[in-house]
Structures are given as C-alpha cells and as structure tokens.
PDB file of N, CA and C in Angstrom:
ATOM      1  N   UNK A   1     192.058 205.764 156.442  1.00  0.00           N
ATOM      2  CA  UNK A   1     191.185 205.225 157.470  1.00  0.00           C
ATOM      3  C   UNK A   1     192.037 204.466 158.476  1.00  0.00           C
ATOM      4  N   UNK A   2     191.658 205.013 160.045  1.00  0.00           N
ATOM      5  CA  UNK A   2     192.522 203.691 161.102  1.00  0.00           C
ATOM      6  C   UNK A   2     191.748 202.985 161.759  1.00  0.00           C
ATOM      7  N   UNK A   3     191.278 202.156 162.506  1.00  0.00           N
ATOM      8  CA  UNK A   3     190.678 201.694 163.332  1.00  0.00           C
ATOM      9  C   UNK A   3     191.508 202.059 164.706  1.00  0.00           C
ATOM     10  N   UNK A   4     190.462 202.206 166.001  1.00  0.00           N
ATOM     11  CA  UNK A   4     190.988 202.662 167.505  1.00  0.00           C
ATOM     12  C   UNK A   4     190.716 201.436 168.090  1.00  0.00           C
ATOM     13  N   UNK A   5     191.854 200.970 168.243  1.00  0.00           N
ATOM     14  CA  UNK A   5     191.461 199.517 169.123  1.00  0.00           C
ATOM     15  C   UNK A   5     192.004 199.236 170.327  1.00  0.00           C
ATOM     16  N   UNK A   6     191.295 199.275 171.860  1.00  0.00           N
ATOM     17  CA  UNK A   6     191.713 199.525 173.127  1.00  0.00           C
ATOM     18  C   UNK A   6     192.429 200.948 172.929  1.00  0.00           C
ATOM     19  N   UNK A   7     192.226 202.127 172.805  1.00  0.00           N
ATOM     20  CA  UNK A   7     192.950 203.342 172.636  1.00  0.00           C
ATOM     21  C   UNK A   7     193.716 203.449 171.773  1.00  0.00           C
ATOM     22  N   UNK A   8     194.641 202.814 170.875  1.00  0.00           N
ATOM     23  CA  UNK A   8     195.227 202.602 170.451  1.00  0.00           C
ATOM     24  C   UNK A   8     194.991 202.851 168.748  1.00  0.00           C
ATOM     25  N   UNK A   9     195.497 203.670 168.099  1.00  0.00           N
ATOM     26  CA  UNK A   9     195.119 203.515 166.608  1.00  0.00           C
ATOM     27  C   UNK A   9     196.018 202.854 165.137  1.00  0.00           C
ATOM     28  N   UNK A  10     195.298 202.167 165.078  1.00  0.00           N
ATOM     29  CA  UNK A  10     195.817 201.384 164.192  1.00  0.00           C
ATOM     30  C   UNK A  10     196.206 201.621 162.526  1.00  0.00           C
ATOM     31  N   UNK A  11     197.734 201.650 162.034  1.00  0.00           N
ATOM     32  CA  UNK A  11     197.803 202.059 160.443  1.00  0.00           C
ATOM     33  C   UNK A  11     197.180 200.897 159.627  1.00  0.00           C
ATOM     34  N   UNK A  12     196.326 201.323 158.613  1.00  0.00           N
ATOM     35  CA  UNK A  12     195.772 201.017 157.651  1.00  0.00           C
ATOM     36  C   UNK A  12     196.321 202.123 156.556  1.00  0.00           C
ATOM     37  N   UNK A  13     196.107 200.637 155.284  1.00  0.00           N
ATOM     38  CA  UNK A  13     196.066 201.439 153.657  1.00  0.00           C
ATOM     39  C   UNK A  13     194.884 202.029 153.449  1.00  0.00           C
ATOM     40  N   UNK A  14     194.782 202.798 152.411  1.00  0.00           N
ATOM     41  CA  UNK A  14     193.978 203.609 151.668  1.00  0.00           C
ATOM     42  C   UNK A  14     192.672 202.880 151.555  1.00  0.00           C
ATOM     43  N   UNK A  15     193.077 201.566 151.449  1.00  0.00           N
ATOM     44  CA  UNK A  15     191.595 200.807 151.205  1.00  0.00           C
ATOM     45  C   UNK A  15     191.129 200.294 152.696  1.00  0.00           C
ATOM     46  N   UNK A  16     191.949 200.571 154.111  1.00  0.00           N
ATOM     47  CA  UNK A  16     191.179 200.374 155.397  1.00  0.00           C
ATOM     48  C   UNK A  16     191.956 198.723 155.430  1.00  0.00           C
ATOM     49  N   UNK A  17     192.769 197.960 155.212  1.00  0.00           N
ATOM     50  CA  UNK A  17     193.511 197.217 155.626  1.00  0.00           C
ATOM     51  C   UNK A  17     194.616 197.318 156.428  1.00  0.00           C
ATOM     52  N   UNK A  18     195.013 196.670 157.572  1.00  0.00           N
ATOM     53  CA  UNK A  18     196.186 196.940 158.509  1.00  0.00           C
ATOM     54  C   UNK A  18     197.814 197.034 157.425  1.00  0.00           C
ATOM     55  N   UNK A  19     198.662 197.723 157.907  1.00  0.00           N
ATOM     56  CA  UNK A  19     199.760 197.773 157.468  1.00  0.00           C
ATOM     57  C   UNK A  19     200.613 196.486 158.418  1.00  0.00           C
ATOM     58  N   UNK A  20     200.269 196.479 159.351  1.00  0.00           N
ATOM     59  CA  UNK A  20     200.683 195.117 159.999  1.00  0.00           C
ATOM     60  C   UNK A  20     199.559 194.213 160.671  1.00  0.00           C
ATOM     61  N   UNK A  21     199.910 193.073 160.833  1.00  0.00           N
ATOM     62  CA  UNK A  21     199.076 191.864 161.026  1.00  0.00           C
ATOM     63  C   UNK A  21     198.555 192.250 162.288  1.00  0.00           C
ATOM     64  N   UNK A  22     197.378 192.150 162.770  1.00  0.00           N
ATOM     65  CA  UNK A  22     197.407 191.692 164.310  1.00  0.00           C
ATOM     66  C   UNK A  22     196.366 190.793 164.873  1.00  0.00           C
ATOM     67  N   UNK A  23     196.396 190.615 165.743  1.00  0.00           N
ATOM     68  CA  UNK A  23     195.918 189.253 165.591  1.00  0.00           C
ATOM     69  C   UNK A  23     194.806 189.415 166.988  1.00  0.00           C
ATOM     70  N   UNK A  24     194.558 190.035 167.518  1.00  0.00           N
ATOM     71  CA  UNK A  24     193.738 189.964 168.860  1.00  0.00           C
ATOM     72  C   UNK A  24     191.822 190.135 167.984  1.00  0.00           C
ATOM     73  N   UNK A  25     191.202 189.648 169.291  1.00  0.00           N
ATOM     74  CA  UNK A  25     189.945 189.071 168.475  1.00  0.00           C
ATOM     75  C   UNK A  25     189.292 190.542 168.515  1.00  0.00           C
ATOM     76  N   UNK A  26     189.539 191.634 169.495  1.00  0.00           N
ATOM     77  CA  UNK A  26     189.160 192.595 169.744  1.00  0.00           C
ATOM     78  C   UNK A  26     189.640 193.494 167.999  1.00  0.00           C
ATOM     79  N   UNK A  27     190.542 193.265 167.372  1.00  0.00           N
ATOM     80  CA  UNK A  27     190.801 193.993 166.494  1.00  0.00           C
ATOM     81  C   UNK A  27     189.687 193.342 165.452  1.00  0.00           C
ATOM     82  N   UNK A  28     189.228 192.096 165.396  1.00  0.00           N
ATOM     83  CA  UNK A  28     188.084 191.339 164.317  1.00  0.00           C
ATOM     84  C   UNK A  28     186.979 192.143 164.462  1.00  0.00           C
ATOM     85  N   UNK A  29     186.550 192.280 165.572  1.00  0.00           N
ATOM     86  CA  UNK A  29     185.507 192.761 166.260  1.00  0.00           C
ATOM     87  C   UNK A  29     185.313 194.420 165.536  1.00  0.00           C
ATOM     88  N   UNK A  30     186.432 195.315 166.003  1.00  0.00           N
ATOM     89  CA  UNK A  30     186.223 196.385 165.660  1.00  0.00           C
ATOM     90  C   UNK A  30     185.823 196.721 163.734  1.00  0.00           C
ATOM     91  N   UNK A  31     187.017 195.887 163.034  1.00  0.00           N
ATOM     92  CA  UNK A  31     186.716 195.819 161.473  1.00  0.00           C
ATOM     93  C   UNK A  31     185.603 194.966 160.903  1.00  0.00           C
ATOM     94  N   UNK A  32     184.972 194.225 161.839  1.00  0.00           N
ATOM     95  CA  UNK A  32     184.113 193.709 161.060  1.00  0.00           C
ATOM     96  C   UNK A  32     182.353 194.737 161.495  1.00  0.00           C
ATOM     97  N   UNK A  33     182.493 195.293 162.324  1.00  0.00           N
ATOM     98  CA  UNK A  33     181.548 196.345 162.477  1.00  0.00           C
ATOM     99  C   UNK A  33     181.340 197.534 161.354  1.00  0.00           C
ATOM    100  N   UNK A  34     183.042 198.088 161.105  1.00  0.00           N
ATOM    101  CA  UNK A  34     183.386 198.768 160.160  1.00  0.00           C
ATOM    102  C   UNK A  34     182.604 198.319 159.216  1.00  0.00           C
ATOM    103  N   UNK A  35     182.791 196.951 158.843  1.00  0.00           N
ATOM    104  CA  UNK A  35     182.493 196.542 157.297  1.00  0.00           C
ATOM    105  C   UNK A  35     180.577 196.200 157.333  1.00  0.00           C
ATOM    106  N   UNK A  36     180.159 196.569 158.469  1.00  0.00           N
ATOM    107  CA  UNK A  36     178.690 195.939 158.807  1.00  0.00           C
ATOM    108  C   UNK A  36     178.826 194.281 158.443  1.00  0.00           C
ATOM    109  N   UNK A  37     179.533 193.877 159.473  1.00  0.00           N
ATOM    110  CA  UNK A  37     179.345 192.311 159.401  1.00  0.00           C
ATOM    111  C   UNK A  37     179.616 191.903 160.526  1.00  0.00           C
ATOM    112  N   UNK A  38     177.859 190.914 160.944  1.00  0.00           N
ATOM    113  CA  UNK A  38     177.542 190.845 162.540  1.00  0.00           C
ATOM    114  C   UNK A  38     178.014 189.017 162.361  1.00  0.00           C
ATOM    115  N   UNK A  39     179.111 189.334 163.532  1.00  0.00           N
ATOM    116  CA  UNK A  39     180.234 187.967 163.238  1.00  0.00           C
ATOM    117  C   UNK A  39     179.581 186.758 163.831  1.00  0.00           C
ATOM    118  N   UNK A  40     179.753 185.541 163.471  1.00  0.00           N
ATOM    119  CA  UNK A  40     179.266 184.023 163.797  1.00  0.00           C
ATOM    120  C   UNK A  40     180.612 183.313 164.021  1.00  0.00           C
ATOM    121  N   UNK A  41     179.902 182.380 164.782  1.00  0.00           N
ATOM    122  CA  UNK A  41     180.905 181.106 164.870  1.00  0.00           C
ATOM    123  C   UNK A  41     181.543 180.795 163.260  1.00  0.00           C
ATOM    124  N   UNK A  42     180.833 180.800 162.530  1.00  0.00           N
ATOM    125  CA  UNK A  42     181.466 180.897 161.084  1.00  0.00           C
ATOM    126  C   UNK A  42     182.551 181.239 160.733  1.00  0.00           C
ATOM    127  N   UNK A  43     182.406 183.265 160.998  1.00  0.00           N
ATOM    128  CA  UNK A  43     182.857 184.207 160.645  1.00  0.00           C
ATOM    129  C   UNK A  43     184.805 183.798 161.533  1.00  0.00           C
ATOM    130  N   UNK A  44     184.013 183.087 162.984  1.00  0.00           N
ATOM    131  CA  UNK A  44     185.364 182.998 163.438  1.00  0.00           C
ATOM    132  C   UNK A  44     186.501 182.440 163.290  1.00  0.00           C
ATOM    133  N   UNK A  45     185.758 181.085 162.627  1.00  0.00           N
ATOM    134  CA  UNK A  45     186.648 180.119 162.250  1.00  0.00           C
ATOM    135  C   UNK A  45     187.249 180.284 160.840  1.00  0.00           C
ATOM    136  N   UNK A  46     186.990 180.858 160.368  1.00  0.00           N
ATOM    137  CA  UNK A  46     187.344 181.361 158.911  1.00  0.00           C
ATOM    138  C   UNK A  46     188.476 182.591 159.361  1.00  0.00           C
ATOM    139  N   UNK A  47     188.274 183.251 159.923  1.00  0.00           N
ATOM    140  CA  UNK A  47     189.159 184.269 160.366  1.00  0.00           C
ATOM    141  C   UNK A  47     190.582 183.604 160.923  1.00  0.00           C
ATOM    142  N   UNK A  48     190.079 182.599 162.258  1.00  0.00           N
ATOM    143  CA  UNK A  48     191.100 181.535 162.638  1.00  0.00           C
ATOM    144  C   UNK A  48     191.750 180.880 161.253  1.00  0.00           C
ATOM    145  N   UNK A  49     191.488 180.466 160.349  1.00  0.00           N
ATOM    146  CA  UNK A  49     191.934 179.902 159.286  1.00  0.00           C
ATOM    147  C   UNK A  49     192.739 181.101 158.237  1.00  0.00           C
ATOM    148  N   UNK A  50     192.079 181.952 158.412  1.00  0.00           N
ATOM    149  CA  UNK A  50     193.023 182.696 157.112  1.00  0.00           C
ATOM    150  C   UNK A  50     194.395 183.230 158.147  1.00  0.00           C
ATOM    151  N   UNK A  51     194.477 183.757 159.567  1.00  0.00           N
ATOM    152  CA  UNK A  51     195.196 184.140 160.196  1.00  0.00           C
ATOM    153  C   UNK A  51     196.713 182.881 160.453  1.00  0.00           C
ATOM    154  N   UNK A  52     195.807 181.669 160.374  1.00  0.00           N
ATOM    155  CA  UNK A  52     196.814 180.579 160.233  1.00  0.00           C
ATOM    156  C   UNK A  52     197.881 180.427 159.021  1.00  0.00           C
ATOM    157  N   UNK A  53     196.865 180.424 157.771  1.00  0.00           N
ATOM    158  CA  UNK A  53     197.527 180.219 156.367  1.00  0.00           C
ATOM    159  C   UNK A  53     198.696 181.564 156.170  1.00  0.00           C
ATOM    160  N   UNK A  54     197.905 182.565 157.280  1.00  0.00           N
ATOM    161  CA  UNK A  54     199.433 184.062 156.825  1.00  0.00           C
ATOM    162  C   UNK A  54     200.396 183.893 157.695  1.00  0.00           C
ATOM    163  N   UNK A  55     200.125 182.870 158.316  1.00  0.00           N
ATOM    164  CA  UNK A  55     201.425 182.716 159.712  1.00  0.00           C
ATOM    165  C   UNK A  55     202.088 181.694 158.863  1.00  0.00           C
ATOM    166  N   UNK A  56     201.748 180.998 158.295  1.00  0.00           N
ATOM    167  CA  UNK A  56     202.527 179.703 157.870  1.00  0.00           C
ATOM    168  C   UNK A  56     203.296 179.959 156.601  1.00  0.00           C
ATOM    169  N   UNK A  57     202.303 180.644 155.563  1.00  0.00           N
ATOM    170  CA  UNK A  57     203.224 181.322 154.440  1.00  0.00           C
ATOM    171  C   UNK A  57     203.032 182.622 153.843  1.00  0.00           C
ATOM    172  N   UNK A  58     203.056 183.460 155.160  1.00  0.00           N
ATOM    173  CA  UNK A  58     203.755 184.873 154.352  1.00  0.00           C
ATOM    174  C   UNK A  58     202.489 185.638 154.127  1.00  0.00           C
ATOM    175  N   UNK A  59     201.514 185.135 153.225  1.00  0.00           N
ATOM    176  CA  UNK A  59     200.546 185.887 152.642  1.00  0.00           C
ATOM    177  C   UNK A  59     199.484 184.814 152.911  1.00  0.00           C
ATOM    178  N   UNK A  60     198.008 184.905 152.113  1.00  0.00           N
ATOM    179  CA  UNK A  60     196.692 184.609 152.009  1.00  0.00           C
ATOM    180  C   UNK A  60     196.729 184.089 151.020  1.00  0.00           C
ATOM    181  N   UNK A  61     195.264 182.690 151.113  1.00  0.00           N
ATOM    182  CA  UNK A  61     195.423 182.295 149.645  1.00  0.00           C
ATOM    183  C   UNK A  61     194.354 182.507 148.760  1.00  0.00           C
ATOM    184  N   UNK A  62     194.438 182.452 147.469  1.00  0.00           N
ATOM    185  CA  UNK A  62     193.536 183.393 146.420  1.00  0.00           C
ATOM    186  C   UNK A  62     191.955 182.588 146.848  1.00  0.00           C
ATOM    187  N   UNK A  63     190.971 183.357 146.099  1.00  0.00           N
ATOM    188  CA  UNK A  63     189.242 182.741 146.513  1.00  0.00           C
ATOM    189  C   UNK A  63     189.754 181.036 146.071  1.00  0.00           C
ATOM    190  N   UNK A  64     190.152 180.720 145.369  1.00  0.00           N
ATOM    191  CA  UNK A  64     190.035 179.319 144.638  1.00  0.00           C
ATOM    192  C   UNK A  64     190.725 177.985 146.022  1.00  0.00           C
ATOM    193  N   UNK A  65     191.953 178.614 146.293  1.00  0.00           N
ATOM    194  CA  UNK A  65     192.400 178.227 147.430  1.00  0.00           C
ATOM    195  C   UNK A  65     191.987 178.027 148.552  1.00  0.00           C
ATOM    196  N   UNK A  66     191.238 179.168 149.137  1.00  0.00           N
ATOM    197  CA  UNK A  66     190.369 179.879 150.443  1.00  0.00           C
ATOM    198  C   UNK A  66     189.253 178.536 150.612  1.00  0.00           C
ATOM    199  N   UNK A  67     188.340 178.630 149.611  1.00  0.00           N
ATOM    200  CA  UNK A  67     187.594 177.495 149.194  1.00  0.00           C
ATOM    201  C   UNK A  67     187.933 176.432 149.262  1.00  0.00           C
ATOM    202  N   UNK A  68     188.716 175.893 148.872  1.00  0.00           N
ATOM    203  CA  UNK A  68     189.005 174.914 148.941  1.00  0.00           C
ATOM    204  C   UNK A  68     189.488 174.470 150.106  1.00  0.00           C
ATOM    205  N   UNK A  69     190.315 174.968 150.926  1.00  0.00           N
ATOM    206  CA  UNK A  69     190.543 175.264 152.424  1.00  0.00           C
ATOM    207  C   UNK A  69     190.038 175.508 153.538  1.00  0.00           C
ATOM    208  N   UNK A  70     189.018 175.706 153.128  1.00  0.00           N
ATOM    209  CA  UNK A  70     187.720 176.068 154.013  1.00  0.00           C
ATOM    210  C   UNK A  70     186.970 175.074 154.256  1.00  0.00           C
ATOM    211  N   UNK A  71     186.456 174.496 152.729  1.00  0.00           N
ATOM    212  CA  UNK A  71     185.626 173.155 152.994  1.00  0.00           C
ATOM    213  C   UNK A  71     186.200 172.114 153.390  1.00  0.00           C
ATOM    214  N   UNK A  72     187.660 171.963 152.906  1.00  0.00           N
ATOM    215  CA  UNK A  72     188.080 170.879 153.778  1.00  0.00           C
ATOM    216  C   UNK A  72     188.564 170.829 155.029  1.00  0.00           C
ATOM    217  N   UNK A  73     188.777 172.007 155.717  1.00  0.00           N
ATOM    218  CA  UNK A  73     189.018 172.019 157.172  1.00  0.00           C
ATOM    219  C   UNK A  73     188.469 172.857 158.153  1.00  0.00           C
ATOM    220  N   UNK A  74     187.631 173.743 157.966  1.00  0.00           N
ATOM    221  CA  UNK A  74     187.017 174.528 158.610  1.00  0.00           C
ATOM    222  C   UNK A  74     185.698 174.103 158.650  1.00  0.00           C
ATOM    223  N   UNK A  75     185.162 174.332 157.606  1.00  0.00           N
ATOM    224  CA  UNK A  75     183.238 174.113 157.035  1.00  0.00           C
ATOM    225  C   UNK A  75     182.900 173.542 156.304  1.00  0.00           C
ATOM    226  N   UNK A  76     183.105 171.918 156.725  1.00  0.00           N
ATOM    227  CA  UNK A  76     182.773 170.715 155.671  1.00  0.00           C
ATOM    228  C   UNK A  76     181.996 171.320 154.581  1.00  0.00           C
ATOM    229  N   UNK A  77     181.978 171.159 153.427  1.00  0.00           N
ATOM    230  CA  UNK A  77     181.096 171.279 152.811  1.00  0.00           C
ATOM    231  C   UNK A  77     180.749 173.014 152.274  1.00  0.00           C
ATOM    232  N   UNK A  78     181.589 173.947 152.657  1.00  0.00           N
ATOM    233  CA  UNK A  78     181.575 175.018 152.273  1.00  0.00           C
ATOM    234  C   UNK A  78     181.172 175.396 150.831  1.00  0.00           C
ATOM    235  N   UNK A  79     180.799 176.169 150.400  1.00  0.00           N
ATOM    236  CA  UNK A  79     180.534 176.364 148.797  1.00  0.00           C
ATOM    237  C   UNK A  79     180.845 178.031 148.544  1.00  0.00           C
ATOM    238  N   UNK A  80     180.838 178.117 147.451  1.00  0.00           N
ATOM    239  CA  UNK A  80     181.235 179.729 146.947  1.00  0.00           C
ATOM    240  C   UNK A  80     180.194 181.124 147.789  1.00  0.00           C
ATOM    241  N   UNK A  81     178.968 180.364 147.902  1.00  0.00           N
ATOM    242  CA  UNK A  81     177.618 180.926 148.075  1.00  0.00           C
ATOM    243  C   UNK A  81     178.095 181.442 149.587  1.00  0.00           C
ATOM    244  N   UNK A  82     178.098 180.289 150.241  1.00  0.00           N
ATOM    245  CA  UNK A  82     178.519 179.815 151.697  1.00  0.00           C
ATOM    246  C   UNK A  82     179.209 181.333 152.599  1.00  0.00           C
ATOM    247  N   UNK A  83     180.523 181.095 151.409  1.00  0.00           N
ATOM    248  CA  UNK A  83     181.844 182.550 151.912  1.00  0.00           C
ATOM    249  C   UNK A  83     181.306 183.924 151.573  1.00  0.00           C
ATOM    250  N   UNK A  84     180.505 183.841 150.423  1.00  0.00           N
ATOM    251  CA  UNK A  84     180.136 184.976 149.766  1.00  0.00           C
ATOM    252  C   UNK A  84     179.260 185.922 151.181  1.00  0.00           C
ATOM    253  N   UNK A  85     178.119 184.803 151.576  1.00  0.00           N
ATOM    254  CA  UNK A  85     177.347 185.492 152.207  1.00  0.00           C
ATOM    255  C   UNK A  85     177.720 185.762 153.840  1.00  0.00           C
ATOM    256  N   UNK A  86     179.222 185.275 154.091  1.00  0.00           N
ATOM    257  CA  UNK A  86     180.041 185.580 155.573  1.00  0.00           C
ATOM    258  C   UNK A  86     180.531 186.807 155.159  1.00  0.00           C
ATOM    259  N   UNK A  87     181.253 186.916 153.533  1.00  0.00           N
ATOM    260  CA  UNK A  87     181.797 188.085 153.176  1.00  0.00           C
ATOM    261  C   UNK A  87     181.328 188.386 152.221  1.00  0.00           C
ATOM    262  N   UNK A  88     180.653 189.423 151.700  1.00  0.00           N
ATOM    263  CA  UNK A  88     179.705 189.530 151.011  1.00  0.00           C
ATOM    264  C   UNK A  88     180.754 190.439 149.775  1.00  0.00           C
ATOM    265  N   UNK A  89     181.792 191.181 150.578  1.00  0.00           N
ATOM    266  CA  UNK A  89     182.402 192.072 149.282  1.00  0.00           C
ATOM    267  C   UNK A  89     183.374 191.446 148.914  1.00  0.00           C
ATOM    268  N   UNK A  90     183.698 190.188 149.110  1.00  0.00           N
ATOM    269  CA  UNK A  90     184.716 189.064 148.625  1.00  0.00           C
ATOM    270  C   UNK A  90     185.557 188.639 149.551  1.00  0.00           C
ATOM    271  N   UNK A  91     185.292 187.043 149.497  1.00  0.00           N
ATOM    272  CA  UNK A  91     185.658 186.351 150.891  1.00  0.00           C
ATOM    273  C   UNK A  91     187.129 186.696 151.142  1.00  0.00           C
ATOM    274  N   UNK A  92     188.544 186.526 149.935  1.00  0.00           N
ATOM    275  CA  UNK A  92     189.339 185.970 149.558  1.00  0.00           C
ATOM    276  C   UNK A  92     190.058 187.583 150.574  1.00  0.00           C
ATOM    277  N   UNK A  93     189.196 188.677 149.999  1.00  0.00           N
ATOM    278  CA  UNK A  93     189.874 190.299 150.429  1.00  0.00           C
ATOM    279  C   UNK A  93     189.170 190.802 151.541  1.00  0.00           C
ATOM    280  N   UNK A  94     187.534 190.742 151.505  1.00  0.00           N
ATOM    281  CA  UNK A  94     187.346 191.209 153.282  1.00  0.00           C
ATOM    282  C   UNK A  94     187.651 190.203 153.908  1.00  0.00           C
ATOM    283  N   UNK A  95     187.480 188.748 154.115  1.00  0.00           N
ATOM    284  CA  UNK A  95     188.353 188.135 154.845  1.00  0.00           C
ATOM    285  C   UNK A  95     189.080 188.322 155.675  1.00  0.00           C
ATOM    286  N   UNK A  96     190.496 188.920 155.101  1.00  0.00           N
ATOM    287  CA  UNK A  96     191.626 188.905 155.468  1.00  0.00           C
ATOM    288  C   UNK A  96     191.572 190.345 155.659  1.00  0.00           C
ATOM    289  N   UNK A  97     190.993 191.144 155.522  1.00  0.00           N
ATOM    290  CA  UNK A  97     190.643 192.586 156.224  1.00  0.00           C
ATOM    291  C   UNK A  97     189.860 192.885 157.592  1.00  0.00           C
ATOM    292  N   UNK A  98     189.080 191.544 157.464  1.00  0.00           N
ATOM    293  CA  UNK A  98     188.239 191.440 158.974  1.00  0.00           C
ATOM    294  C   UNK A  98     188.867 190.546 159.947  1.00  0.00           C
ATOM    295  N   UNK A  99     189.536 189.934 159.211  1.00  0.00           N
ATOM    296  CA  UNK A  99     190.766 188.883 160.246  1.00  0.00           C
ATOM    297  C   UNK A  99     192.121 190.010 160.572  1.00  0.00           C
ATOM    298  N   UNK A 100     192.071 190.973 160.272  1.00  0.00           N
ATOM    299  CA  UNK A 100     193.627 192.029 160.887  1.00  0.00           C
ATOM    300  C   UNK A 100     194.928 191.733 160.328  1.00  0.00           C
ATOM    301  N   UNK A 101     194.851 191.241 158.902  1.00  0.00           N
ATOM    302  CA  UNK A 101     195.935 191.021 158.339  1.00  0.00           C
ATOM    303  C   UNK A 101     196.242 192.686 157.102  1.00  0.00           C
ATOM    304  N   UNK A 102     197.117 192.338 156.493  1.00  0.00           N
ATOM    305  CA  UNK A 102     197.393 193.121 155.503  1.00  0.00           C
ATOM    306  C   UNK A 102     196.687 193.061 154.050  1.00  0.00           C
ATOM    307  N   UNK A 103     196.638 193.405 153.418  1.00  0.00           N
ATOM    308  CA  UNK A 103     195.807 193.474 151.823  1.00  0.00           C
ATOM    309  C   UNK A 103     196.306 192.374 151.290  1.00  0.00           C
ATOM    310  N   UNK A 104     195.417 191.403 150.633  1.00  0.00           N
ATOM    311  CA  UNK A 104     196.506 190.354 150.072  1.00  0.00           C
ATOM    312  C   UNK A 104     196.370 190.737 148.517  1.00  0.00           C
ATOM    313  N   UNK A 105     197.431 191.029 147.924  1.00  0.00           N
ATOM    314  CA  UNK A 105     198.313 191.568 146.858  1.00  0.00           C
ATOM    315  C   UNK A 105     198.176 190.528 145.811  1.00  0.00           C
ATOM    316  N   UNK A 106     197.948 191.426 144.726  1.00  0.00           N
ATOM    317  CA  UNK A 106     197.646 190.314 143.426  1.00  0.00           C
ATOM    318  C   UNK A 106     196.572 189.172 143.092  1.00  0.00           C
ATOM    319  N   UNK A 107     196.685 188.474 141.984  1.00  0.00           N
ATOM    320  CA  UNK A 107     195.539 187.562 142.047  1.00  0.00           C
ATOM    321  C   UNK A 107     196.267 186.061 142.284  1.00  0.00           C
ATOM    322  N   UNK A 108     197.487 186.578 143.067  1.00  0.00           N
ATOM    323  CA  UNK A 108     197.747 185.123 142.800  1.00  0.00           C
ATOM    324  C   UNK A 108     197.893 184.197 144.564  1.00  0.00           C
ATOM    325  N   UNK A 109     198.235 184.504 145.272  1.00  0.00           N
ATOM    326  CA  UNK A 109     198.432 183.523 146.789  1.00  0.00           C
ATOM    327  C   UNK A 109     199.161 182.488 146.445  1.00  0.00           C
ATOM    328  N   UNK A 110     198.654 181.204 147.146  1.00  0.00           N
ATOM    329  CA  UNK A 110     198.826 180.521 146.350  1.00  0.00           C
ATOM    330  C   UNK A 110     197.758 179.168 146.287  1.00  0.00           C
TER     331      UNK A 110
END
C-alpha cells in the first residue's frame, strides 16, 4: 500500500506505514482518511506530540509511555479510553501511522 500525497507517492510497509518519516500535515490528512479517522484538534496535537518524541529519540514511545505523555503535556487529564477512541486500532501504532512516521518496532520504546 502507498499513499499519493501532492502527486507524489509515498513508500510504505506491508502494514501501510511510511518507510520514512514525513512530516507535512497534508500527509496526516491523507492517512488518517485511509484509516477512516475524521481528525480534531485532539487528533492534532497528539500527532504534534508523537512527531516530537521521534525527532528527539529515534523512535515512539510504547501505549504506557504515550499515556503518560499525553496527559501530562498535551491533554491534561487524558485516560486510556480518551486515546483509544482518537485511535481506535491502537493509539501507541495508528498514532504514529497517522502522524507519517515509520512502524514503531517491538513492545518496547521507551
């Protein structure tokens, strides 16, 4: 699967994740349609946040992390329920599939 974004087609893995990061809001836009998910101010700032945490170290951090990262700097007060229902097939992996990053690998982040 690729996504066409401004003409342009984009490599994805087998499971529809970018092989490289990218970061334009137009690429959120296109994968989160893919995934049927009609985006919010929520959706954005969470995206802004996971795109930060892969700039700073490398990879994404696991649901336990995400959570915890979320409520304290994004969405006071965030809860499991909260992410679930922004990302319904798991915050921690569509997430970071609807934000234009790469697959985040393993169960571990950090």
């Amino acid at each position: 699967m690729a996504y066409t974004v401004n003409g342009i087609e984009l490599e994805t893995d087998d499971q529809g994740y970018l092989l490289e990061a990218d970061y334009s809001d137009e690429v959120v836009r296109v994968i989160a349609a893919a995934e049927n998910i009609e985006l919010t101010d929520a959706h954005w700032k969470v995206v802004a946040w996971l795109r930060e945490q892969y700039r700073e170290h490398g990879h994404t951090p696991n649901f336990r992390n995400m959570l915890k990262g979320v409520a304290d700097e994004v969405l006071p007060g965030c809860d499991s329920k909260a992410l679930y229902e922004l990302f319904p097939i798991g915050p921690a992996k569509q997430g970071c599939k609807v934000a234009g990053l790469p697959q985040p690998l393993g169960k571990g982040g950090y």
